[in-house]
Every structure is written in structure tokens, then in C-alpha cells.
C-alpha atoms as a PDB file:
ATOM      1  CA  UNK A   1       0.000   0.000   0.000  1.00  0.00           C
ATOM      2  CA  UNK A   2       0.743   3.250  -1.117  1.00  0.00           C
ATOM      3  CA  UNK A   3       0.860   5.394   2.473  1.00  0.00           C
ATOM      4  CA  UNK A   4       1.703   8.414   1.137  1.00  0.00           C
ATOM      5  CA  UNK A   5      -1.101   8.818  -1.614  1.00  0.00           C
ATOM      6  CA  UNK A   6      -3.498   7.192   1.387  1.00  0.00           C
ATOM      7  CA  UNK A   7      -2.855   9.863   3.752  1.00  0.00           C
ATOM      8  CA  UNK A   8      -3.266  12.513   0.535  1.00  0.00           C
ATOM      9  CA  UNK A   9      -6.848  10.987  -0.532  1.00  0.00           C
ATOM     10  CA  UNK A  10      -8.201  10.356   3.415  1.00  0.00           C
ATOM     11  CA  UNK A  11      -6.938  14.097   4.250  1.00  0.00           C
ATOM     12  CA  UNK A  12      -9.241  14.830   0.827  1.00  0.00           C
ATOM     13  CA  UNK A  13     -12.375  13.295   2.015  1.00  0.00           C
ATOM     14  CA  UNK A  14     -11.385  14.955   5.507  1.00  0.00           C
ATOM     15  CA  UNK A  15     -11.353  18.148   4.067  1.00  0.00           C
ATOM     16  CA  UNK A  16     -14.607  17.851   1.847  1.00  0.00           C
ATOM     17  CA  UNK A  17     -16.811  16.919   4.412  1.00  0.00           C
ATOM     18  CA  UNK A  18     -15.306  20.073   6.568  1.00  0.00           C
ATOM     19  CA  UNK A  19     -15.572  22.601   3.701  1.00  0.00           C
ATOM     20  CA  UNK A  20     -19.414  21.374   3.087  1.00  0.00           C
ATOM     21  CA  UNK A  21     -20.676  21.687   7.107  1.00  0.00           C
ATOM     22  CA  UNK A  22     -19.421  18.851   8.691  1.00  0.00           C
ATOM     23  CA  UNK A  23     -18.594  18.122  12.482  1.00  0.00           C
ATOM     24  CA  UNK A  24     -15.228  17.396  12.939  1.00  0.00           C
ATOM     25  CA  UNK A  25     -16.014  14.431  14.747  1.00  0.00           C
ATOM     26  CA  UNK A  26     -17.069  13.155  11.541  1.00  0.00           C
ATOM     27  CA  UNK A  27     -14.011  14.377   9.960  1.00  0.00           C
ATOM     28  CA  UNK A  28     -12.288  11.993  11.891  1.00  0.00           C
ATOM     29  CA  UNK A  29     -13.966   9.083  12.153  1.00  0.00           C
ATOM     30  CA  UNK A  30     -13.991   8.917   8.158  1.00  0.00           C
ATOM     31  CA  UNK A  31     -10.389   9.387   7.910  1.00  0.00           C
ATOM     32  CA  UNK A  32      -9.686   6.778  10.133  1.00  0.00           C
ATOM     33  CA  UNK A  33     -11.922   4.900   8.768  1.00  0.00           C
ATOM     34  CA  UNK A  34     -10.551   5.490   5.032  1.00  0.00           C
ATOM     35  CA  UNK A  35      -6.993   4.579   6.775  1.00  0.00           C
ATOM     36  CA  UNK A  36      -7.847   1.452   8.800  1.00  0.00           C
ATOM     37  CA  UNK A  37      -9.556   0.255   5.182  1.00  0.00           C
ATOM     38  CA  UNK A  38      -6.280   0.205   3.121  1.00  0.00           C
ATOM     39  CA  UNK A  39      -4.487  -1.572   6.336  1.00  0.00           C
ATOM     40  CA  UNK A  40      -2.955   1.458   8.421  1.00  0.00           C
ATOM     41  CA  UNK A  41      -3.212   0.970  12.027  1.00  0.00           C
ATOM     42  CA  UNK A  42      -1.437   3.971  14.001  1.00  0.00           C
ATOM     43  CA  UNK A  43      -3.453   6.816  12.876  1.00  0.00           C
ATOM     44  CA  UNK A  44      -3.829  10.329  14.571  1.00  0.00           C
ATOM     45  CA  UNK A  45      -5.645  13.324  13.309  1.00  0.00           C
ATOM     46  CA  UNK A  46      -6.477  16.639  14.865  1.00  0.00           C
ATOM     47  CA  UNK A  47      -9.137  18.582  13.202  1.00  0.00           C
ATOM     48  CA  UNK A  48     -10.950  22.120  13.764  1.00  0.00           C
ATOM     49  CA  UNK A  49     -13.105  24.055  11.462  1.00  0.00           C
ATOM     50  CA  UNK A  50     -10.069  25.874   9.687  1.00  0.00           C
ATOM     51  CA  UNK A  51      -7.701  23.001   9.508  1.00  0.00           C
ATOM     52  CA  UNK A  52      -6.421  18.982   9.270  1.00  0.00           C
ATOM     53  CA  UNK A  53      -3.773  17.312  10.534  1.00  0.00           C
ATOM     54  CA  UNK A  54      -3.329  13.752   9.852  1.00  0.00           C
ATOM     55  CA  UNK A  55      -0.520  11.733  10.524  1.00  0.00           C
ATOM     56  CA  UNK A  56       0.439   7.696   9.914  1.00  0.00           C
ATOM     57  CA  UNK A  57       2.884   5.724  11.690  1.00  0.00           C
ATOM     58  CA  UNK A  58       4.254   2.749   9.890  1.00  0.00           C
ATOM     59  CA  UNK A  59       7.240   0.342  10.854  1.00  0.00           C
ATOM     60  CA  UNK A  60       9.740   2.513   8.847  1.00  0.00           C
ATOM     61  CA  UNK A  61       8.618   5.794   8.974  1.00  0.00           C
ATOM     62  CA  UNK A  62       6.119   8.831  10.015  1.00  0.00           C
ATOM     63  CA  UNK A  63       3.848  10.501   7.651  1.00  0.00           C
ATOM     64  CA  UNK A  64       1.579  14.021   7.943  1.00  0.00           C
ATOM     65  CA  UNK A  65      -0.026  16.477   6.254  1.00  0.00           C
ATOM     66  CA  UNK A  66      -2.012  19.653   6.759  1.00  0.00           C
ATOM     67  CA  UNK A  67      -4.656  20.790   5.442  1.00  0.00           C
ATOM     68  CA  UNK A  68      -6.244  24.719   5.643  1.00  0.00           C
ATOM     69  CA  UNK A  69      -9.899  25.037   4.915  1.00  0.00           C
ATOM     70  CA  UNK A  70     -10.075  28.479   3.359  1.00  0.00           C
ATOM     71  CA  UNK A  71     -13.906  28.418   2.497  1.00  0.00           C
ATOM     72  CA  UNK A  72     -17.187  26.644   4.120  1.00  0.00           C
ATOM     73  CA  UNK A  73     -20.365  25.952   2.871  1.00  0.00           C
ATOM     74  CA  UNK A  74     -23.369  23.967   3.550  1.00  0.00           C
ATOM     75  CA  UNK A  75     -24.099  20.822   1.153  1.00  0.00           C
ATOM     76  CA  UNK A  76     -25.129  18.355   3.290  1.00  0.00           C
ATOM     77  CA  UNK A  77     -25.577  15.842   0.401  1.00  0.00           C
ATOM     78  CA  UNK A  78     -21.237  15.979  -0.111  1.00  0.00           C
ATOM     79  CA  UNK A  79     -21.192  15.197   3.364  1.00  0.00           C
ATOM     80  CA  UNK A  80     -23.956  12.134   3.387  1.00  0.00           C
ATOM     81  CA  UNK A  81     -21.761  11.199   0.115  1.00  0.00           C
ATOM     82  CA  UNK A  82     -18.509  10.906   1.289  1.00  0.00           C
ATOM     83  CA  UNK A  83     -19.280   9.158   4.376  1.00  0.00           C
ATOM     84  CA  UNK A  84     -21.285   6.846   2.731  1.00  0.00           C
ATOM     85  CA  UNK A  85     -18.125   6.151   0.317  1.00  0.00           C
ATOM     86  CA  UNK A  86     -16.020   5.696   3.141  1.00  0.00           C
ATOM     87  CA  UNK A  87     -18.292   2.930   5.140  1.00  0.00           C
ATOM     88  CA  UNK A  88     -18.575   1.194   1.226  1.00  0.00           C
ATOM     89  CA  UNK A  89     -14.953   1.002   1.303  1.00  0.00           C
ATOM     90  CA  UNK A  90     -14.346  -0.803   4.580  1.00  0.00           C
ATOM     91  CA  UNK A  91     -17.462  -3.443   3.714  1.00  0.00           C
ATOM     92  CA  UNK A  92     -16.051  -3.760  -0.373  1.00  0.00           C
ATOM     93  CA  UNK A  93     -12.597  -2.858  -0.581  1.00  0.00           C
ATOM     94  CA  UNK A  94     -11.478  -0.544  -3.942  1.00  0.00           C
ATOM     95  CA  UNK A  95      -7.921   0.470  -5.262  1.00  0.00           C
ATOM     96  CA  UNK A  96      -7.273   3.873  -3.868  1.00  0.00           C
ATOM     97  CA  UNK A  97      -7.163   5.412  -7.612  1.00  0.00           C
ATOM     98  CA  UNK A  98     -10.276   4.593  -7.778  1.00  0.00           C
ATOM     99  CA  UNK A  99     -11.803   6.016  -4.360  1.00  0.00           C
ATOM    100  CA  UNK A 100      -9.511   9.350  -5.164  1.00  0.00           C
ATOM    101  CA  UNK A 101     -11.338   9.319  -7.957  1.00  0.00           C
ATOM    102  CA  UNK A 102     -14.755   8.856  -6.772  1.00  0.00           C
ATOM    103  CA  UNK A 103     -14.152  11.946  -4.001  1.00  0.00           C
ATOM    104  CA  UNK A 104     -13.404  13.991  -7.150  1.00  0.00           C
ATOM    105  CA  UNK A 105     -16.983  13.502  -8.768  1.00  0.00           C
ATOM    106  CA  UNK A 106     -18.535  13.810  -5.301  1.00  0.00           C
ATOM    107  CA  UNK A 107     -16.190  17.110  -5.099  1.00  0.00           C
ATOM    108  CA  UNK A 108     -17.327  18.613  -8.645  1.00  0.00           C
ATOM    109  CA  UNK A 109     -20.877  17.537  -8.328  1.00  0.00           C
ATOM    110  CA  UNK A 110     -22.659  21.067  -8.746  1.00  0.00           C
ATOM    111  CA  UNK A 111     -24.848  22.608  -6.238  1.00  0.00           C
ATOM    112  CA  UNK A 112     -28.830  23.416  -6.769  1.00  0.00           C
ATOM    113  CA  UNK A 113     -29.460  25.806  -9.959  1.00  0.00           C
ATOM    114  CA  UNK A 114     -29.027  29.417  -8.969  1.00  0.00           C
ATOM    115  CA  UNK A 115     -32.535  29.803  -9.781  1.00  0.00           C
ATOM    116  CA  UNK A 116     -34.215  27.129  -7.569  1.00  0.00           C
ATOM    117  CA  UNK A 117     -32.037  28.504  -4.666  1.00  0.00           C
ATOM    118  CA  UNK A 118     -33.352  31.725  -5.275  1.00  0.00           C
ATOM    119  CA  UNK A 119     -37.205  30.552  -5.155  1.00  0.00           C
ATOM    120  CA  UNK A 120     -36.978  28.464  -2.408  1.00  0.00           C
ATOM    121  CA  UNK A 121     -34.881  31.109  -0.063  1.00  0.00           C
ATOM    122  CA  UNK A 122     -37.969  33.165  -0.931  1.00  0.00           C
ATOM    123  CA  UNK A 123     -40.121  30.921  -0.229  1.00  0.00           C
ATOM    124  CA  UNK A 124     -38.281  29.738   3.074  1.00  0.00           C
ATOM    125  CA  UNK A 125     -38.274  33.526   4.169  1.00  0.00           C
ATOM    126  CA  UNK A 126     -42.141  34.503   3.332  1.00  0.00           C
ATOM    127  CA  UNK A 127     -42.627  30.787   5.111  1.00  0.00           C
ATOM    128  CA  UNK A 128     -40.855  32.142   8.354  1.00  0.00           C
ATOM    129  CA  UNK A 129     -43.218  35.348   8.708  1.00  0.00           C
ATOM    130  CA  UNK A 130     -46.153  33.636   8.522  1.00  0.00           C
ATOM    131  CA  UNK A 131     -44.957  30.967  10.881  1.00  0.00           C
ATOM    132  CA  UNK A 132     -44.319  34.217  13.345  1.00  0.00           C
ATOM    133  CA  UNK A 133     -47.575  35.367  13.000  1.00  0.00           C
ATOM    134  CA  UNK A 134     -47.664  37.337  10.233  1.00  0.00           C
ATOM    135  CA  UNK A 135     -49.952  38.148   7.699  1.00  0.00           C
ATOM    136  CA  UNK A 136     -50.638  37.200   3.649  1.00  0.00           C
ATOM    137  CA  UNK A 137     -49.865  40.809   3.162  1.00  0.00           C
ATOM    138  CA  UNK A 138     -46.766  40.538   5.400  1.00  0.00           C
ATOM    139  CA  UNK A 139     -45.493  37.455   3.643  1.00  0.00           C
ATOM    140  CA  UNK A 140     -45.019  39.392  -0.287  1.00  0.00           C
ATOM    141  CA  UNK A 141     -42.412  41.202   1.049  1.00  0.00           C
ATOM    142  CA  UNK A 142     -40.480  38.904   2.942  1.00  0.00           C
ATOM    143  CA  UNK A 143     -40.808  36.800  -0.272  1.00  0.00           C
ATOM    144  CA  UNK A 144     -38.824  39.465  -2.103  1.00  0.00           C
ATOM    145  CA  UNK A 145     -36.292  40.507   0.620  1.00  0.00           C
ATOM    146  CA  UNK A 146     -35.335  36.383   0.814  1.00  0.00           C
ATOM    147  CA  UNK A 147     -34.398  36.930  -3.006  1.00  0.00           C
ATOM    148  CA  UNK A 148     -32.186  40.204  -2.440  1.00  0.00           C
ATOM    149  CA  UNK A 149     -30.756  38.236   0.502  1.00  0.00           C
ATOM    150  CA  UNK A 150     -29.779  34.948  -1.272  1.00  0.00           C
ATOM    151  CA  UNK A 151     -28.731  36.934  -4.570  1.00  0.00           C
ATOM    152  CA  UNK A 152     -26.435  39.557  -2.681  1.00  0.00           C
ATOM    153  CA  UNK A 153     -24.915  37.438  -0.865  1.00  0.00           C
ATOM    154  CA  UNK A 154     -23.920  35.178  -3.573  1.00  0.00           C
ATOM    155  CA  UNK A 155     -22.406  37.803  -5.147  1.00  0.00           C
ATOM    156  CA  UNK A 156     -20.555  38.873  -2.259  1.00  0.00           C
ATOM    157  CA  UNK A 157     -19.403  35.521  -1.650  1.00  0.00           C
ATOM    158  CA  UNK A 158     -17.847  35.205  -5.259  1.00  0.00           C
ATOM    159  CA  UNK A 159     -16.216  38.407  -4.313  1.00  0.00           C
ATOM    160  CA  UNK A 160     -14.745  37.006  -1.438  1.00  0.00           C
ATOM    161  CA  UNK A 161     -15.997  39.682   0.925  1.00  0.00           C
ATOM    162  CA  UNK A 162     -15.605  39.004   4.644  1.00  0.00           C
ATOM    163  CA  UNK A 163     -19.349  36.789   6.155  1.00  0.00           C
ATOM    164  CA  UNK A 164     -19.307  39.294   8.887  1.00  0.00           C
ATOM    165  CA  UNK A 165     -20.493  42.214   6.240  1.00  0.00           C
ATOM    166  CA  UNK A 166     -22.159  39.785   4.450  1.00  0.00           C
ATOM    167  CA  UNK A 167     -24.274  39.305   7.775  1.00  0.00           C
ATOM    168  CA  UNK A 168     -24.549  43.257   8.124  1.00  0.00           C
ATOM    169  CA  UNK A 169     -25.309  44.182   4.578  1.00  0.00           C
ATOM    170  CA  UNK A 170     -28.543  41.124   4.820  1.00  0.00           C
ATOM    171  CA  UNK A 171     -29.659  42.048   7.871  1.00  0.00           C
ATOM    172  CA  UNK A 172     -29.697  46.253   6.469  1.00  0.00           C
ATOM    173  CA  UNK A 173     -31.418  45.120   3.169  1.00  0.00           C
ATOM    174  CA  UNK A 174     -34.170  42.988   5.000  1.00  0.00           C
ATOM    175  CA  UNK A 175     -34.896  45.797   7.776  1.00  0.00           C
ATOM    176  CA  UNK A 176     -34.988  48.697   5.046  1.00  0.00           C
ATOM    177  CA  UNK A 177     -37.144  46.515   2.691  1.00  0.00           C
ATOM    178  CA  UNK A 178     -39.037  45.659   5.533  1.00  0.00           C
ATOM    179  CA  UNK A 179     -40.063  49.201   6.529  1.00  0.00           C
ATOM    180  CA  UNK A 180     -40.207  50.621   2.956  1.00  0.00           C
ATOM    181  CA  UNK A 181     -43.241  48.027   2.341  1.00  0.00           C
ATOM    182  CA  UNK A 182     -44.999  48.454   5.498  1.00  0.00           C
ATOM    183  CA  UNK A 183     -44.606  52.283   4.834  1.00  0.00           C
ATOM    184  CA  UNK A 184     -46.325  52.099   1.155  1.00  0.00           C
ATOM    185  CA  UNK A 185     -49.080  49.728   2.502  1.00  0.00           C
ATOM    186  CA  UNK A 186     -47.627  46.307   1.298  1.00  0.00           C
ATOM    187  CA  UNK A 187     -47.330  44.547   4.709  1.00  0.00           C
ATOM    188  CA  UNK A 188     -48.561  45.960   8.192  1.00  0.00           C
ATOM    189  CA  UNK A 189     -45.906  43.958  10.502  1.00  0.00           C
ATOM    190  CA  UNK A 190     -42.633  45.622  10.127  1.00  0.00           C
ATOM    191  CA  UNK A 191     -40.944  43.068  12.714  1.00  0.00           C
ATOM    192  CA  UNK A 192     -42.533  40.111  11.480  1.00  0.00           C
ATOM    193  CA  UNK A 193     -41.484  40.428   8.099  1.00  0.00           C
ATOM    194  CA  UNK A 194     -37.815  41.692   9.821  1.00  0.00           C
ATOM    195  CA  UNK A 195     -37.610  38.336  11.747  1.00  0.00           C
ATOM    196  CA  UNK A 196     -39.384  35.774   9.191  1.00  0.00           C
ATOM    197  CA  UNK A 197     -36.682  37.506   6.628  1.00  0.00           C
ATOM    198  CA  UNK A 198     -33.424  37.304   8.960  1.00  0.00           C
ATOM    199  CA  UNK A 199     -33.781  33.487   9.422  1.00  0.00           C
ATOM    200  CA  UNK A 200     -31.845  33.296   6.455  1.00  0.00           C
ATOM    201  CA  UNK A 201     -29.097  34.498   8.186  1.00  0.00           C
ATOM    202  CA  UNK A 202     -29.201  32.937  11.173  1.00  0.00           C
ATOM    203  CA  UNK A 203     -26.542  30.316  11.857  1.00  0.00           C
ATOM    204  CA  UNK A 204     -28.566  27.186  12.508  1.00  0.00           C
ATOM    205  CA  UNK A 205     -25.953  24.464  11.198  1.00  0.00           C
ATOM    206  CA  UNK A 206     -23.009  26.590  13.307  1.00  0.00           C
ATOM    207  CA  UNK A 207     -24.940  26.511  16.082  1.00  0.00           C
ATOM    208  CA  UNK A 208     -25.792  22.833  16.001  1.00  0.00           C
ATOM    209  CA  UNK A 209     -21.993  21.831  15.511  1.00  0.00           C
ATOM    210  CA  UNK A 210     -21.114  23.619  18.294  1.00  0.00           C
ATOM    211  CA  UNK A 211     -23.188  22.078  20.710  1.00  0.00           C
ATOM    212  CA  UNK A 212     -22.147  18.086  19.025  1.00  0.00           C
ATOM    213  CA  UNK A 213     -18.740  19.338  18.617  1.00  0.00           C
ATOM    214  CA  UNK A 214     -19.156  20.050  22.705  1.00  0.00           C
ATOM    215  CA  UNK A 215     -20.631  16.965  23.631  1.00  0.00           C
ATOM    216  CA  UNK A 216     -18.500  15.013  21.241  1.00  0.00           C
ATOM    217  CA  UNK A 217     -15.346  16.361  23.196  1.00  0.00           C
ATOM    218  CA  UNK A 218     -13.654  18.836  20.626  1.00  0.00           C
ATOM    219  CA  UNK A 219     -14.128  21.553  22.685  1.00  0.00           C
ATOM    220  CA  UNK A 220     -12.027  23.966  20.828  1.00  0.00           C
ATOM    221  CA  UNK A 221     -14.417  23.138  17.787  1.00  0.00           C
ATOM    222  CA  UNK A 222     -17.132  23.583  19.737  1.00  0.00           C
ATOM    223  CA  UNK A 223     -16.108  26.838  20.850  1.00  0.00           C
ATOM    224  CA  UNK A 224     -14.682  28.201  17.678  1.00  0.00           C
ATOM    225  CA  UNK A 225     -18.104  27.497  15.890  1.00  0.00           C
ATOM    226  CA  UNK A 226     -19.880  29.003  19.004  1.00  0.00           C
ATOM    227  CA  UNK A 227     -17.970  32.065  18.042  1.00  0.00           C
ATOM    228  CA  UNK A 228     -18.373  32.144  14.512  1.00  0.00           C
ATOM    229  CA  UNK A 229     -22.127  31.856  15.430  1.00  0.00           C
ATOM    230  CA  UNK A 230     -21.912  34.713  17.701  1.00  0.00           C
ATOM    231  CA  UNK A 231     -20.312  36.826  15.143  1.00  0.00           C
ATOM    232  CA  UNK A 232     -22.783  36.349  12.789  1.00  0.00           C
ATOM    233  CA  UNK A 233     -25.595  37.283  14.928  1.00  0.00           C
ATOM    234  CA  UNK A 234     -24.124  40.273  15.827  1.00  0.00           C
ATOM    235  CA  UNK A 235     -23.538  40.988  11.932  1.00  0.00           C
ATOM    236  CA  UNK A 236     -27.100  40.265  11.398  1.00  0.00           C
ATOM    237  CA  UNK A 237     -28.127  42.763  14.201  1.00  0.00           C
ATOM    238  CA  UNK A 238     -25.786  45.469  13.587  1.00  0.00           C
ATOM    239  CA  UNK A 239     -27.263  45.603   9.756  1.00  0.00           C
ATOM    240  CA  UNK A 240     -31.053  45.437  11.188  1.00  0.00           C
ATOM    241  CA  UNK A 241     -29.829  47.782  14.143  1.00  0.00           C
ATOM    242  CA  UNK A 242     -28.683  50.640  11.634  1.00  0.00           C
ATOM    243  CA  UNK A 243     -32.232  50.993   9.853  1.00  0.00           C
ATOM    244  CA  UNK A 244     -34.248  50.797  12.980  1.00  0.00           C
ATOM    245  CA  UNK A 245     -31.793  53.143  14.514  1.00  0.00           C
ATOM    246  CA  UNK A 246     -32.621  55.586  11.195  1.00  0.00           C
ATOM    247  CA  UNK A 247     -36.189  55.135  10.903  1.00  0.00           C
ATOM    248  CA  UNK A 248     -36.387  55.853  15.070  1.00  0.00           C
ATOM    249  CA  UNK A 249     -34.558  59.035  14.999  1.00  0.00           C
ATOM    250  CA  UNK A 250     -35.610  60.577  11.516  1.00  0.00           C
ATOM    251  CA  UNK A 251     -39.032  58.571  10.682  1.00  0.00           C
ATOM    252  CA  UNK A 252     -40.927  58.817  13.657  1.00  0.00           C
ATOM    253  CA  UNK A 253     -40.962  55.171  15.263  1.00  0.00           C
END
């Protein structure tokens, strides 16, 4: 066995399921898994949301590699893929070109159209208003501030433009939206439209990891994504906190 393309391709599938959303738990465990498949016994890896490092002890010599994760997403289906791959491989072994080669499809496999993204984080947002307790009327404009939200940050993201303003910039566009259409008659419930529309924002999967990260015993994980989810809902509320802050001293609120 080839140890030093193994450690490459398990750091790969590592560093896929980290960049899509995944624990680092689960980081782990595949690896290992991956490495214990091909025959490796003495395996250690130390992962956090920003990094890998794997290492593999044979009778001749010590292997490692590092790996940065310089962007995150959230593609849960790369994730269910990869660790599906990984349990295939220890039940029906495969030669490790071909398992390199099957991360790579899972790897390339395109995301959702643009365009069904964009209806359903409309839909998703208009959903969330309602589910607060507001209105039909209430609900058009959310529909349309989940669109701006979804598209702008998109394009901000392709800019590579810092999440925190990314947070700021969503949570302005869905408070000014928000009181532009209650103030022309569109929707009546200012906040309900605010909060149904910032749920876009809000950190849900960051928050989750944090707390399974926690339990699972990679505290500094669990504390980094607690962060990173506490940064991003102060983002979000420093964006809605500038409009409100307008409309209160100039708009008569």
C-alpha cells in the first residue's frame, strides 16, 4: 500500500466533508476509517473548522499532512456522500485510484441551480413570517427581501468579501425593505417580516456543531463554531440595528 497517496486521498475526504458543514467528529472518524480500510493501524488526526492534521505511523517511517480550509459551505448531500463512500470502502474494498477518484466527482458535483435557490430562499423567508404570526400581506415582502438576501450574498461571496459584512449588509437590506413596504401599505408587521426575513441568516448548522462538537469532546471546535455563530448574529443585528436606529430618529418610530 501506497501510504503516502493514502494519507493525501483520506486528508481529501477529511477536508470535503469540513468545507461542506461537517462536524469534525465526523471528519475523523472517516479518515480513520478510510486509513484502517487500506491496512494502516497507528493513525492520529487533529481537526478544527479551519484546519487537518493527519498523521500515519508505519514500521519505517512517520507521515503528515495539513490541510487549511479556506472556504465553508453547507451541502449536506457531499457530506452524506462521502461518508457513505467511506463505510462502502471498509465493507467492499477498492484500489485507492479509484476512491480518489470517486471523491473527485462527489467534489465537482454542482450545487442546486441558482434559480431554484433563489425561489426556495424566498419561499423559506415569506414561510418564516407567517410561521411568526404574520400576515398574507406581510409574507409578499419577505418573499422578495429572501431573493435580495440569497442573490447579494452570492455575489458577495464570489467576491470574497468578509461573512461578517455579508451578515450586516442582509440584515440592512431585510430591515430597510421591511419598513419601505410596510410604509407604502404592502405589509402591516414591520418586525414580522424583519424576523421571518433574517432566518436566512441565522446560523442554525453553526450553532448545532457547536453544541455536538461540545458533547462530542472537541471543545475547541465547539467553541470556535460558538464564536463564529456569535459573530454572525451580531452581523445580522448590527445591519437590522442601523435601519431601525434611522427610521427611530428621523421617521418617527
Amino acid at each position: 500500500m501506497n501510504t503516502n497517496e493514502l494519507i493525501k486521498v483520506a486528508a481529501e475526504a477529511g477536508k470535503i466533508i469540513l468545507e461542506n458543514g461537517g462536524e469534525t467528529y465526523r471528519v475523523e472518524e472517516t479518515i480513520s476509517r478510510i486509513c484502517k480500510a487500506y491496512g494502516e493501524k497507528s493513525i492520529e488526526s487533529f481537526v478544527t473548522p479551519t484546519g487537518i492534521v493527519l498523521s500515519i505511523s508505519t514500521a519505517t517511517k512517520n507521515l503528515s499532512i495539513v490541510k487549511r480550509i479556506k472556504s465553508r459551505t453547507v451541502d449536506l448531500e457531499k457530506i452524506n456522500r462521502v461518508n457513505d463512500l467511506s463505510r462502502k470502502v471498509c465493507a467492499n474494498w477498492i484500489p485507492l485510484d479509484q476512491l480518489r477518484e470517486e471523491l473527485r466527482k462527489i467534489n465537482d458535483t454542482p450545487r442546486y441551480k441558482e434559480s431554484t435557490s433563489l425561489l426556495f430562499a424566498s419561499l423559506a423567508a415569506s414561510s418564516f413570517t407567517l410561521l411568526f404570526g404574520g400576515n398574507i400581506m406581510d409574507a409578499i415582502p419577505s418573499f422578495f427581501i429572501g431573493f435580495l438576501i440569497y442573490k447579494v450574498s452570492s455575489i458577495l461571496n464570489r467576491l470574497n468579501v468578509n461573512p461578517f459584512f455579508v451578515n450586516i449588509i442582509g440584515g440592512t437590506i431585510s430591515a430597510a425593505v421591511a419598513a419601505i413596504s410596510t410604509f407604502i401599505g404592502i405589509g402591516s408587521n414591520m418586525d414580522k417580516i424583519i424576523i421571518g426575513s433574517i432566518m436566512l441568516l441565522v446560523p442554525g448548522l453553526a450553532i448545532t456543531n457547536a453544541i455536538r462538537d461540545t458533547i462530542a469532546g472537541d471543545l475547541v471546535s465547539g467553541i470556535t463554531r460558538a464564536v463564529e455563530a456569535f459573530l454572525v448574529a451580531v452581523g445580522i443585528a448590527v445591519g437590522t440595528g442601523i435601519v431601525l436606529k434611522f427610521l427611530y430618529k428621523f421617521g418617527g418610530i
